[in-house]
PDB file of N, CA and C in Angstrom:
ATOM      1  N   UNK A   1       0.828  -1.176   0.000  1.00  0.00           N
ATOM      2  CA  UNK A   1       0.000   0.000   0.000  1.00  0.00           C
ATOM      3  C   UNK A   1       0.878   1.247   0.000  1.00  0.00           C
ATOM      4  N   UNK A   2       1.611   0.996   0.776  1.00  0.00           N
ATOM      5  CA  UNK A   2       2.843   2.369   0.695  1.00  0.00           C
ATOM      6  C   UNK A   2       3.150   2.838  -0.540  1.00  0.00           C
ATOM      7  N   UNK A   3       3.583   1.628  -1.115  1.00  0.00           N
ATOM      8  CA  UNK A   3       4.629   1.566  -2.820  1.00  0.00           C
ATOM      9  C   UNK A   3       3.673   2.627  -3.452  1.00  0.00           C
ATOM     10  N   UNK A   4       2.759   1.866  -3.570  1.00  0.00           N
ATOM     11  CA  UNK A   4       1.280   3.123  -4.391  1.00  0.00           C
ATOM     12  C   UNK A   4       1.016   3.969  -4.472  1.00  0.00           C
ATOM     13  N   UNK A   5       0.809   4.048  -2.692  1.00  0.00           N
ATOM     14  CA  UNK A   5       0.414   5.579  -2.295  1.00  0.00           C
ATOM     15  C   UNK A   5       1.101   6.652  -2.113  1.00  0.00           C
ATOM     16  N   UNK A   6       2.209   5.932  -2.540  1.00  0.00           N
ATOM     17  CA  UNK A   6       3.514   7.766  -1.652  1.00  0.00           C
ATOM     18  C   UNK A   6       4.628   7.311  -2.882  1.00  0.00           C
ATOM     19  N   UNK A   7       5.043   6.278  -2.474  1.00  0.00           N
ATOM     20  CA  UNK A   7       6.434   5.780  -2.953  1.00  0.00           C
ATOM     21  C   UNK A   7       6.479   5.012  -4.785  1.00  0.00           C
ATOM     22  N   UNK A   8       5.573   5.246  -5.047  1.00  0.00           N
ATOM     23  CA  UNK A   8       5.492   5.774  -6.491  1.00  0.00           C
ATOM     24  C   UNK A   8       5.701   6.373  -7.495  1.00  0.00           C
ATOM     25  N   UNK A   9       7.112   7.011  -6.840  1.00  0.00           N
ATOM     26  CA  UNK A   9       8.140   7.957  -7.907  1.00  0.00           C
ATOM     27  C   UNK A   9       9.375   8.232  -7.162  1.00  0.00           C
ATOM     28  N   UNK A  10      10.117   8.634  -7.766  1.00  0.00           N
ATOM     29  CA  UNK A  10      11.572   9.062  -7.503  1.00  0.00           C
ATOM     30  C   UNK A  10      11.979  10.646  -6.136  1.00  0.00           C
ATOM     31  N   UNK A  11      12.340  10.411  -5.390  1.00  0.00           N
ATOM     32  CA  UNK A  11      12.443  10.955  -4.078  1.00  0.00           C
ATOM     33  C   UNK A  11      13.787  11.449  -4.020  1.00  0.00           C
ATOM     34  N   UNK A  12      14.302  12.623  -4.133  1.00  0.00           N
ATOM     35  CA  UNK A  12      15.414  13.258  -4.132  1.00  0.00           C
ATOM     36  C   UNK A  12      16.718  12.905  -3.235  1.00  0.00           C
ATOM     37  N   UNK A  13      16.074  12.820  -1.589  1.00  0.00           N
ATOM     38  CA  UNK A  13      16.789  13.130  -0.240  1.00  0.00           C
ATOM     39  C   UNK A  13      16.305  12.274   0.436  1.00  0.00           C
ATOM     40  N   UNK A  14      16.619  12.026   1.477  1.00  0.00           N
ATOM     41  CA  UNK A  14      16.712  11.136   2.803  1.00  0.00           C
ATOM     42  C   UNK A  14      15.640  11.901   3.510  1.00  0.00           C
ATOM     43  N   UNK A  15      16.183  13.518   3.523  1.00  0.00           N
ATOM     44  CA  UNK A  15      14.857  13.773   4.420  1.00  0.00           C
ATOM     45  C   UNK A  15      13.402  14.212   3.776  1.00  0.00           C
ATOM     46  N   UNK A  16      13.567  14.275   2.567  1.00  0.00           N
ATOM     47  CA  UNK A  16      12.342  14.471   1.530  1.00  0.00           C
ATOM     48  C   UNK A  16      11.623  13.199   1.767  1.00  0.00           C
ATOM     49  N   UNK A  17      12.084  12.196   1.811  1.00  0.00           N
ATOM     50  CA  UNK A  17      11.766  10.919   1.852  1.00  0.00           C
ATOM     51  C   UNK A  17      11.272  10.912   3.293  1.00  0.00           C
ATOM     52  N   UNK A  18      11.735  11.185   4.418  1.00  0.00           N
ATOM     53  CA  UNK A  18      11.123  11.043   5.633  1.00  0.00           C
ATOM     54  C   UNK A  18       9.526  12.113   6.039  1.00  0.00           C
ATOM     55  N   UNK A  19       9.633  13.152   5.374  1.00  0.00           N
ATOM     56  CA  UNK A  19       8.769  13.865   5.253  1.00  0.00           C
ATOM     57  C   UNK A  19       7.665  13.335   4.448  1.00  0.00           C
ATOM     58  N   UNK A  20       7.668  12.566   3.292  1.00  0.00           N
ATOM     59  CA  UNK A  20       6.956  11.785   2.979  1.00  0.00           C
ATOM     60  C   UNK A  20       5.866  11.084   3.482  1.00  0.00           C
ATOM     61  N   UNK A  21       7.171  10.452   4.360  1.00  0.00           N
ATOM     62  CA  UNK A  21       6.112   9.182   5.254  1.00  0.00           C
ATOM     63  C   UNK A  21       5.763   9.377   6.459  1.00  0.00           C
ATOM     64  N   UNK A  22       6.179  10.481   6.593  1.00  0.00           N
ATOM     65  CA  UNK A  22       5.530  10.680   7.585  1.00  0.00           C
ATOM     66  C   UNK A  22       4.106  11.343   7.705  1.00  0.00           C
ATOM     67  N   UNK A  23       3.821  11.892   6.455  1.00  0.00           N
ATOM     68  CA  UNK A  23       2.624  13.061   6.248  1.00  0.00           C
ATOM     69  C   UNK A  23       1.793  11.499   5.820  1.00  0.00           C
ATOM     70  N   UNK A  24       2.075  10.403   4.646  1.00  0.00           N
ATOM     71  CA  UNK A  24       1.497   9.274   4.546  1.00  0.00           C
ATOM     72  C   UNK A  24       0.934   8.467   5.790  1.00  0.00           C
ATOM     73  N   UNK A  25       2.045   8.878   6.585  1.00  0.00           N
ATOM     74  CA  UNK A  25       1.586   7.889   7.825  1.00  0.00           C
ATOM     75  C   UNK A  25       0.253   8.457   8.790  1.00  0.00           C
ATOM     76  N   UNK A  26       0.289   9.718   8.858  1.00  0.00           N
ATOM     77  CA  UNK A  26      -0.472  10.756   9.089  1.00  0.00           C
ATOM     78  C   UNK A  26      -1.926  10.565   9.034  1.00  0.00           C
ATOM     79  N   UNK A  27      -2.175  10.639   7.481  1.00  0.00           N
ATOM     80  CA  UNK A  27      -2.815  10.342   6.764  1.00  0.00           C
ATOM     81  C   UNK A  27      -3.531   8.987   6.927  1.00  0.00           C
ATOM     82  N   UNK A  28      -2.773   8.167   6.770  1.00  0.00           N
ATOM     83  CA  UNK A  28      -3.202   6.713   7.266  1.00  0.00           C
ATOM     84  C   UNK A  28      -3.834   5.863   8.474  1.00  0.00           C
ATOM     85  N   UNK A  29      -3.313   6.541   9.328  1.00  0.00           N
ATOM     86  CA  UNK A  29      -4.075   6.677  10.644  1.00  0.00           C
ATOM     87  C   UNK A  29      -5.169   7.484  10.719  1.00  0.00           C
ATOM     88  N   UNK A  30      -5.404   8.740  10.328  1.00  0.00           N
ATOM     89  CA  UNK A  30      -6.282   9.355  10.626  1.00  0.00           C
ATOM     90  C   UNK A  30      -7.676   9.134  10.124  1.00  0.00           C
ATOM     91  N   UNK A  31      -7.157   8.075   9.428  1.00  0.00           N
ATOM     92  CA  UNK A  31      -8.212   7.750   8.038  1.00  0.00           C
ATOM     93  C   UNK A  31      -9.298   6.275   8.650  1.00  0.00           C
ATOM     94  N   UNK A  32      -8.498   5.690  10.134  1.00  0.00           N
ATOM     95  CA  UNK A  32      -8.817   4.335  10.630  1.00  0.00           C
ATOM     96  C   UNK A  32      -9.746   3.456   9.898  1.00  0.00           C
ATOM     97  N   UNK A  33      -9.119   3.323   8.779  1.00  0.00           N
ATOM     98  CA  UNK A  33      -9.921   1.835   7.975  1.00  0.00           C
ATOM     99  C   UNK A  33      -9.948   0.878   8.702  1.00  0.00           C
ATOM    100  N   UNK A  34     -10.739   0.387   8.359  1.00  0.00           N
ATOM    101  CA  UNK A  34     -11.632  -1.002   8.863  1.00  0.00           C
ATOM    102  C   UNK A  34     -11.488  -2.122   8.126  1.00  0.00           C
ATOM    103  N   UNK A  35     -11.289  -3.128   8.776  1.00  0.00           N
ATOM    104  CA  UNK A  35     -11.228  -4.421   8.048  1.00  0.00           C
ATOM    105  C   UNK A  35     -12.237  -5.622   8.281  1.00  0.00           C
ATOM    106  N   UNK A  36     -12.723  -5.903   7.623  1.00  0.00           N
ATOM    107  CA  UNK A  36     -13.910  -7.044   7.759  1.00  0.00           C
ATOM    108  C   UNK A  36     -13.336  -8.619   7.572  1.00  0.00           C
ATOM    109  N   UNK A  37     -12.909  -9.205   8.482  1.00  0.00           N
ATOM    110  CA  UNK A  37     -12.443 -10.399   8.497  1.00  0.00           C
ATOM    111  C   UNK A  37     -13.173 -11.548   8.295  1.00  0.00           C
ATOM    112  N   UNK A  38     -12.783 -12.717   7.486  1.00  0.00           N
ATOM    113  CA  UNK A  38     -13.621 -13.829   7.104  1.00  0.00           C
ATOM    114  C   UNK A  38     -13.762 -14.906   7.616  1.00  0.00           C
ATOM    115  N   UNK A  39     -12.137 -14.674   8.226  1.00  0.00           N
ATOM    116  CA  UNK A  39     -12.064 -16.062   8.471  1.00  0.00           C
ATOM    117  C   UNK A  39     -11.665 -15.771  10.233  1.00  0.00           C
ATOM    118  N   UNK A  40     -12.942 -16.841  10.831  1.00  0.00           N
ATOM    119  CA  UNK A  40     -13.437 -16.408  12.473  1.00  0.00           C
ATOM    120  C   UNK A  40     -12.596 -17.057  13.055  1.00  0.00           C
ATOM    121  N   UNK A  41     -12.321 -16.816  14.141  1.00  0.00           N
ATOM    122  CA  UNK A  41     -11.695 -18.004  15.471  1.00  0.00           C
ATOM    123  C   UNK A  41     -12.478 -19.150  15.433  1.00  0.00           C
ATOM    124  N   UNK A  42     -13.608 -19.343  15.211  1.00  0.00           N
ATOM    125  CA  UNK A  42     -14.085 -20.571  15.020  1.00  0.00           C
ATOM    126  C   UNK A  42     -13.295 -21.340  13.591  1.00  0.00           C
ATOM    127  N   UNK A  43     -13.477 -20.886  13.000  1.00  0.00           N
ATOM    128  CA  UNK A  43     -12.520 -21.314  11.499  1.00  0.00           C
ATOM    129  C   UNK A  43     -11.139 -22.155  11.417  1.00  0.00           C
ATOM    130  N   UNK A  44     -10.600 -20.463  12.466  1.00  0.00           N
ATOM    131  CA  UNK A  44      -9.024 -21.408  12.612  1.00  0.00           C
ATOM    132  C   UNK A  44      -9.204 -22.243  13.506  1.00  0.00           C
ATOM    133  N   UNK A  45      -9.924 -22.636  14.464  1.00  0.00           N
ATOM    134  CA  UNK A  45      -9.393 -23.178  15.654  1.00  0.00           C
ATOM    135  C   UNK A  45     -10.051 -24.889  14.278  1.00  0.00           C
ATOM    136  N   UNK A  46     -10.382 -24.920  13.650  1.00  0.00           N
ATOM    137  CA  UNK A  46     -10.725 -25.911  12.749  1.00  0.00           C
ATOM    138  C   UNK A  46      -9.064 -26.150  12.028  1.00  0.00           C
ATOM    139  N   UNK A  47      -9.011 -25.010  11.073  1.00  0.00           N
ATOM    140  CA  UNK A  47      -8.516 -25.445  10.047  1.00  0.00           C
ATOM    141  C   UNK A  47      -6.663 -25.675  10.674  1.00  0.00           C
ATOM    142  N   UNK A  48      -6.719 -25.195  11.778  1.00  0.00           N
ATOM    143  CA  UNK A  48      -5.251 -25.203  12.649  1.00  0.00           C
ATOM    144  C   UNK A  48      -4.932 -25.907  13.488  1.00  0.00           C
ATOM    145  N   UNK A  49      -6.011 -26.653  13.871  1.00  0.00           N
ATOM    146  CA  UNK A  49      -5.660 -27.477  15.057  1.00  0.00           C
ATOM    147  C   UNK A  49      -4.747 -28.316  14.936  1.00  0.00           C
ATOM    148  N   UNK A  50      -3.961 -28.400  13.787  1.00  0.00           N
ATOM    149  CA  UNK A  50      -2.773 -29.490  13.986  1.00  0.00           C
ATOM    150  C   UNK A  50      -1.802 -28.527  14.195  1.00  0.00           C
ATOM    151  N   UNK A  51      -1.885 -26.963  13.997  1.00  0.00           N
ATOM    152  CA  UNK A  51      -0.794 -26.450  14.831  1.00  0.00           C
ATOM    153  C   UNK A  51      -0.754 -26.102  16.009  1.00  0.00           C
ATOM    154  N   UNK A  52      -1.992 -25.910  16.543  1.00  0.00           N
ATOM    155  CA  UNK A  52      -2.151 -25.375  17.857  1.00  0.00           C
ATOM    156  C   UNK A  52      -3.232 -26.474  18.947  1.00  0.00           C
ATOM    157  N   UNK A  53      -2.323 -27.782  19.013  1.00  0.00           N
ATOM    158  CA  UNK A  53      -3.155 -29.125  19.318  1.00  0.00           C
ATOM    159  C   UNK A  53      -3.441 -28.123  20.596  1.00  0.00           C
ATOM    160  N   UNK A  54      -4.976 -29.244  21.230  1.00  0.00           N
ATOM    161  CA  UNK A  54      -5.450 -28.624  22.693  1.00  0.00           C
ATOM    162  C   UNK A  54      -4.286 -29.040  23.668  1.00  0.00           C
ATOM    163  N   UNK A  55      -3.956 -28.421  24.855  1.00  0.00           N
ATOM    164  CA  UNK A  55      -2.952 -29.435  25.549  1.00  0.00           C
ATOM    165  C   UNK A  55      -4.031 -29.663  26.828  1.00  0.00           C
TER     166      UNK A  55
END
């Protein structure tokens, strides 16, 4: 998501570059997307249980 959103062209300086990401990062937080997850704790505790046997 970074590559895309900011880092998608050629950046002069070290601190041009930090100024960057930091206003991106900014941005990114302030923005608190949400994620809708599919796959439940009920799911994994299925599809994982050979990694995470009961003890």
């Amino acid at each position: 998501m970074l590559t895309r959103q900011c880092l998608d062209r050629r950046i002069e300086d070290l601190e041009s570059l930090g100024a960057e990401l930091a206003a991106w990062q900014r941005q990114t937080n302030a923005d608190q997307r949400q994620v809708q997850w599919h796959f439940t704790t009920d799911d994994a505790r299925i599809k994982l249980r050979h990694l995470f046997p009961n003890t």
